[in-house]
C-alpha atoms as a PDB file:
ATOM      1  CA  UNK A   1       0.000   0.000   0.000  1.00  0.00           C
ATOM      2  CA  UNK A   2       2.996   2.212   0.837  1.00  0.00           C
ATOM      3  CA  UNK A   3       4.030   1.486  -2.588  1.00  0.00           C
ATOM      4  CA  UNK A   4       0.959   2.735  -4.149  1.00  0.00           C
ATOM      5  CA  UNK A   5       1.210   6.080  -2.329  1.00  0.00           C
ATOM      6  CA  UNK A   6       4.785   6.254  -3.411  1.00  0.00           C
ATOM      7  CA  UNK A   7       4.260   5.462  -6.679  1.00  0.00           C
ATOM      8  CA  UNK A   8       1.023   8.101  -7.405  1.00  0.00           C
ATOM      9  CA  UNK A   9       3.018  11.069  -5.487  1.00  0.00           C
ATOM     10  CA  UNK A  10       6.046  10.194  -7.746  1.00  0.00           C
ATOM     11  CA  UNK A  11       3.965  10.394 -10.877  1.00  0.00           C
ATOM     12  CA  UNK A  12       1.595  13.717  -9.831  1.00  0.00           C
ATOM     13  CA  UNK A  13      -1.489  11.289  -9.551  1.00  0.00           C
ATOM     14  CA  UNK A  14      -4.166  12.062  -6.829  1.00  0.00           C
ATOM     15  CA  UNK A  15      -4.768   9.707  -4.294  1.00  0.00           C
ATOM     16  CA  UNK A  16      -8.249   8.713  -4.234  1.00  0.00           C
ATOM     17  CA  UNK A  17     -10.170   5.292  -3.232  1.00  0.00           C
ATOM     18  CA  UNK A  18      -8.981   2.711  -1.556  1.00  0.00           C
ATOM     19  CA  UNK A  19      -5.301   4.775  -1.506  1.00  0.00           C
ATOM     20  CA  UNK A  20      -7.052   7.515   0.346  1.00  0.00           C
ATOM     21  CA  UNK A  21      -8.783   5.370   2.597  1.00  0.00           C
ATOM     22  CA  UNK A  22      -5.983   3.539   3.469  1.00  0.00           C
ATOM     23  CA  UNK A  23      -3.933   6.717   4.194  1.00  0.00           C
ATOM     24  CA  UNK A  24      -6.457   8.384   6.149  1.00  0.00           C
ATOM     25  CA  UNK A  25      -7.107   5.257   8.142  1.00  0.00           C
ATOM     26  CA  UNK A  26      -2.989   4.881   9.260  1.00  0.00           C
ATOM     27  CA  UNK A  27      -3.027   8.130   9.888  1.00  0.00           C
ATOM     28  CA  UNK A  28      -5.845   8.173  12.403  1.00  0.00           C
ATOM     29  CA  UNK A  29      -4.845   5.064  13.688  1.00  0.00           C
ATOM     30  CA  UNK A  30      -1.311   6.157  14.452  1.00  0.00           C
ATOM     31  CA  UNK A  31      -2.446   9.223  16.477  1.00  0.00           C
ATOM     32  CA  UNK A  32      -5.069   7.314  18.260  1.00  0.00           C
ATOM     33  CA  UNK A  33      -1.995   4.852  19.475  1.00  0.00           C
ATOM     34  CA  UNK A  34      -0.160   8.032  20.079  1.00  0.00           C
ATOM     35  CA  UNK A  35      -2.023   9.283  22.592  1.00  0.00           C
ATOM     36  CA  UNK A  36      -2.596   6.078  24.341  1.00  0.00           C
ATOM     37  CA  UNK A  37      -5.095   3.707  22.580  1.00  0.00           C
ATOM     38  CA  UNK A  38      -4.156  -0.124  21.836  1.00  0.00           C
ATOM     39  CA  UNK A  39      -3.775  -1.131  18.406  1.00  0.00           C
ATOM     40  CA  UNK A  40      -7.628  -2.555  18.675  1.00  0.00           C
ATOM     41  CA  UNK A  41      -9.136   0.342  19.811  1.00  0.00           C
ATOM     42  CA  UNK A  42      -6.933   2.784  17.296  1.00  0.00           C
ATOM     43  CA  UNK A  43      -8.225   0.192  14.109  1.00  0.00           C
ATOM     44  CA  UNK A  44     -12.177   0.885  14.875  1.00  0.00           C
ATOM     45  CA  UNK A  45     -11.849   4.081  15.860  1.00  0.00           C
ATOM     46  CA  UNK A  46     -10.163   5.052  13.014  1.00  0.00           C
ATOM     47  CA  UNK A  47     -13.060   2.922  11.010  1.00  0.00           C
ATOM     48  CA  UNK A  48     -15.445   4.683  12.710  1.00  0.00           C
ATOM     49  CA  UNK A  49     -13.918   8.181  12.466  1.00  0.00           C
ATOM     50  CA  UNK A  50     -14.659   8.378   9.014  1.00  0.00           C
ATOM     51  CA  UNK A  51     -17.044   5.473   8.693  1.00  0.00           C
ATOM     52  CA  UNK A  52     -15.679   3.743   5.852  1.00  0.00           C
ATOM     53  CA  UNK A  53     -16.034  -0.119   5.491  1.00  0.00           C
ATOM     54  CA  UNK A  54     -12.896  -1.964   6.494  1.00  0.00           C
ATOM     55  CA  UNK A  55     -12.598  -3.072   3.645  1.00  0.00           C
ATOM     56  CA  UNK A  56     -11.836   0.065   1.735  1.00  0.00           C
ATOM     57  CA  UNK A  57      -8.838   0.304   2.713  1.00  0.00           C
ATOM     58  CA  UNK A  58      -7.468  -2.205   0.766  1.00  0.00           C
ATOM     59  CA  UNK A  59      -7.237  -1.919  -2.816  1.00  0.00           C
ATOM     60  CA  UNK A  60      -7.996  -5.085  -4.859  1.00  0.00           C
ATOM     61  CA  UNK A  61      -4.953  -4.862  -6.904  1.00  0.00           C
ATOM     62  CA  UNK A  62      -3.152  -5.122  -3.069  1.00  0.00           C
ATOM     63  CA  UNK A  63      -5.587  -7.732  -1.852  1.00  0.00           C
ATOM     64  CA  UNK A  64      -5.075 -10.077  -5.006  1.00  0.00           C
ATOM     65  CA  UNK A  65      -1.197  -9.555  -4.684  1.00  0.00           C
ATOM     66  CA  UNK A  66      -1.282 -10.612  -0.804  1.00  0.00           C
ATOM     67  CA  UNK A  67      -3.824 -13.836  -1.945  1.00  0.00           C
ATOM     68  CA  UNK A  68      -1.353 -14.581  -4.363  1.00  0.00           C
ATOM     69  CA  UNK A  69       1.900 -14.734  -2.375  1.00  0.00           C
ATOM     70  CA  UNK A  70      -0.284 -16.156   0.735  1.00  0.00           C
ATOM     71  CA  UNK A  71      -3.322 -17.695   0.142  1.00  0.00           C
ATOM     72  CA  UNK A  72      -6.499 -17.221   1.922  1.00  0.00           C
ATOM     73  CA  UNK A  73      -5.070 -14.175   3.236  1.00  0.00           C
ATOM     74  CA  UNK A  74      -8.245 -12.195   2.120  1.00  0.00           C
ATOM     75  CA  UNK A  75     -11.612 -14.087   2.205  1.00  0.00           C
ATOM     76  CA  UNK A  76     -13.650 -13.232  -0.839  1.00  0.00           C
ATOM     77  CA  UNK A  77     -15.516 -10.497   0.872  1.00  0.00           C
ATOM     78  CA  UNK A  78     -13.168  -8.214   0.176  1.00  0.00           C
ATOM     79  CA  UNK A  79     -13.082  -8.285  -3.342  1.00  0.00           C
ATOM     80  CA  UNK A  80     -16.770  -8.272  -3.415  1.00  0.00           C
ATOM     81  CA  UNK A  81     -16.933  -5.251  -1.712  1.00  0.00           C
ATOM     82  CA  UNK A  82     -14.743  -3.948  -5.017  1.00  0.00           C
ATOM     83  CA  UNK A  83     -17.143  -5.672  -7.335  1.00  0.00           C
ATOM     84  CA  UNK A  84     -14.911  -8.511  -8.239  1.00  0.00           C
ATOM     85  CA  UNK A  85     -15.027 -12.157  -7.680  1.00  0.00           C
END
């Protein structure tokens, strides 16, 4: 996912979708933990924050990469939620 952000800053894209959801979310999470929350508690709060489905923060291109090199990583929820089977 990193990669993704890397790559779209490097070649003037916006970051939008699941890129945007997953930076958003990190971000949220990370100061949640900063000021004192567990992991847990930092992950849905930063869900619920901006109430966006968990699983928009994972692109499916990312999601079908991680499946690949580890299978059953991802059930196949989380491609539905992208439309894809």
């Amino acid at each position: 996912m990193v990669n993704r952000l890397r790559a779209a800053l490097a070649e003037g894209r916006p970051i939008e979708g699941a890129d945007a959801s997953f930076y958003i979310h990190e971000l949220s999470e990370y100061t949640m933990m900063n000021k004192g929350l567990d992991y847990s508690s930092a992950h849905q709060g930063a869900l619920g924050k901006y109430q966006v489905s968990p699983y928009s923060v994972y692109h499916p291109d990312v999601i079908n990469a991680i499946n690949a090199a580890e299978s059953g990583s991802f059930n196949p929820n989380w491609l539905k939620f992208w439309g894809q089977q």
